[in-house]
Protein backbone atom coordinates (compact mmCIF):
# COMPACT_ATOMS: atom_id res chain seq x y z
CA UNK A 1 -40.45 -0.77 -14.77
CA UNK A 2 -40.03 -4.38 -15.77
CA UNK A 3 -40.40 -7.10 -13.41
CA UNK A 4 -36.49 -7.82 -13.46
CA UNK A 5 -35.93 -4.22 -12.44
CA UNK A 6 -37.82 -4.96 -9.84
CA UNK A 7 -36.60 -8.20 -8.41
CA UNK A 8 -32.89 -6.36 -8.78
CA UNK A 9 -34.04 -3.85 -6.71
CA UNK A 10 -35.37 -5.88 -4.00
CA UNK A 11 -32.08 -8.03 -4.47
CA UNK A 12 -30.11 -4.97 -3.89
CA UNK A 13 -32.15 -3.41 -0.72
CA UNK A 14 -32.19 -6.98 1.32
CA UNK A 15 -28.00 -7.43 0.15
CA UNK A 16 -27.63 -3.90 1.98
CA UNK A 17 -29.85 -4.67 4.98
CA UNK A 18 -28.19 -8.18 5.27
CA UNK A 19 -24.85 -6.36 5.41
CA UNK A 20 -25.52 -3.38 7.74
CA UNK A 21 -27.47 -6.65 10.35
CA UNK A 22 -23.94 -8.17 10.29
CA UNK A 23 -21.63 -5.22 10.96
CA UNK A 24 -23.61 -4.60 13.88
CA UNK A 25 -23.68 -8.48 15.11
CA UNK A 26 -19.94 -8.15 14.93
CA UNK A 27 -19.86 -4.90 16.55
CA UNK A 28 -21.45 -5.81 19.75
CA UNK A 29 -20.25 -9.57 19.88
CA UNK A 30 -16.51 -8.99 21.68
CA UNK A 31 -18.88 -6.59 24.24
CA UNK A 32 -21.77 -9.72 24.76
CA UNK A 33 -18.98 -12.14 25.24
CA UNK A 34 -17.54 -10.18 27.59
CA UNK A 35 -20.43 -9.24 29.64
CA UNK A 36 -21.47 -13.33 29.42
CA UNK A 37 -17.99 -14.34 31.05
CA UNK A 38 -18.35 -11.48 33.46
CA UNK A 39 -14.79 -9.67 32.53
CA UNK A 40 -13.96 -7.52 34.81
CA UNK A 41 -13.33 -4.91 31.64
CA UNK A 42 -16.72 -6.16 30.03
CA UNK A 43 -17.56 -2.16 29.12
CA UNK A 44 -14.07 -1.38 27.15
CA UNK A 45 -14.41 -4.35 25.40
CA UNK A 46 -17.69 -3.24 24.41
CA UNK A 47 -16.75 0.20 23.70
CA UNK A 48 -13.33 -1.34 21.97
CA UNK A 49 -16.14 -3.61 19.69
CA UNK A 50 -18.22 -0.37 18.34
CA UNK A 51 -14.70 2.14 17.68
CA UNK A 52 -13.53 -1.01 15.62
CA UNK A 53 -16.75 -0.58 13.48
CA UNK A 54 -15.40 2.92 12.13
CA UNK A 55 -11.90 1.44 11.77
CA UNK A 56 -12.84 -1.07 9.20
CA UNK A 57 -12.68 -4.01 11.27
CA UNK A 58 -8.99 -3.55 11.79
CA UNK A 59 -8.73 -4.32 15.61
CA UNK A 60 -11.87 -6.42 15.82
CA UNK A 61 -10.27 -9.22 16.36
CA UNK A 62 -7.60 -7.79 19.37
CA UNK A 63 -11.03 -6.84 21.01
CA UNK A 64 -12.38 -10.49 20.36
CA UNK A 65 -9.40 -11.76 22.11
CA UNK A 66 -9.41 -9.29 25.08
CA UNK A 67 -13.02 -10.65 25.44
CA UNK A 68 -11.80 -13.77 26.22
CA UNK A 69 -8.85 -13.36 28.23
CA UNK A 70 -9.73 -14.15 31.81
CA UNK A 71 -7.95 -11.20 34.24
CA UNK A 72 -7.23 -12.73 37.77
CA UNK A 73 -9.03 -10.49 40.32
CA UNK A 74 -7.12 -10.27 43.14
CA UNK A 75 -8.79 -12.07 46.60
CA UNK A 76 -9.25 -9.39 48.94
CA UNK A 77 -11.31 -10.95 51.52
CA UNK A 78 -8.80 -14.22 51.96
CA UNK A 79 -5.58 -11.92 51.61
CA UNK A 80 -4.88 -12.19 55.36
CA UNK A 81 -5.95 -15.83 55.95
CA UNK A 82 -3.99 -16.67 52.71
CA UNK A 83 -0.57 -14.81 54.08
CA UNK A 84 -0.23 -14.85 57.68
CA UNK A 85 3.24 -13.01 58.01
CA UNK A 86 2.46 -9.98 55.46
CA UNK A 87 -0.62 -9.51 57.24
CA UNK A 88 0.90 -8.85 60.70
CA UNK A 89 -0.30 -12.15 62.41
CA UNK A 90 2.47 -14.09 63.95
């Protein structure tokens, strides 16, 4: 074995590693966004990152998006102050 069979075969093993480090960064970036801007759906986004990794990527970029859509929670504990009349108060 020659010494440029050798450096192809090194070439070829770190092109491979290089490319299985970066499917998996994708993979789990929509889920660490999510969990960083404390969505309320931070798990299915997750979950939504890893099934798009055996889909070829195709709705990676829908769960990217849902990562950084910010759902309104609703106010439970200033509901009543907030609307007097609904609430029963006069």
């Amino acid at each position: 074995m020659s010494f440029i069979d050798l450096f192809a075969w090194i070439v070829l093993i770190v092109l491979v590693v290089s490319t299985v480090a970066i499917l998996i960064f994708l993979a789990m970036l929509p889920g660490a966004i999510a969990r960083r801007r404390n969505h309320p759906s931070a798990e299915a986004v997750n979950v939504a990152g890893w099934v798009t990794l055996f889909l070829g990527f195709a709705l990676w970029p829908i769960a990217l998006v849902w990562a950084y859509v910010d759902v309104p929670r609703p106010n439970t504990a200033h509901s009543a102050e907030a609307h007097p009349i609904e609430a029963g108060q006069p």
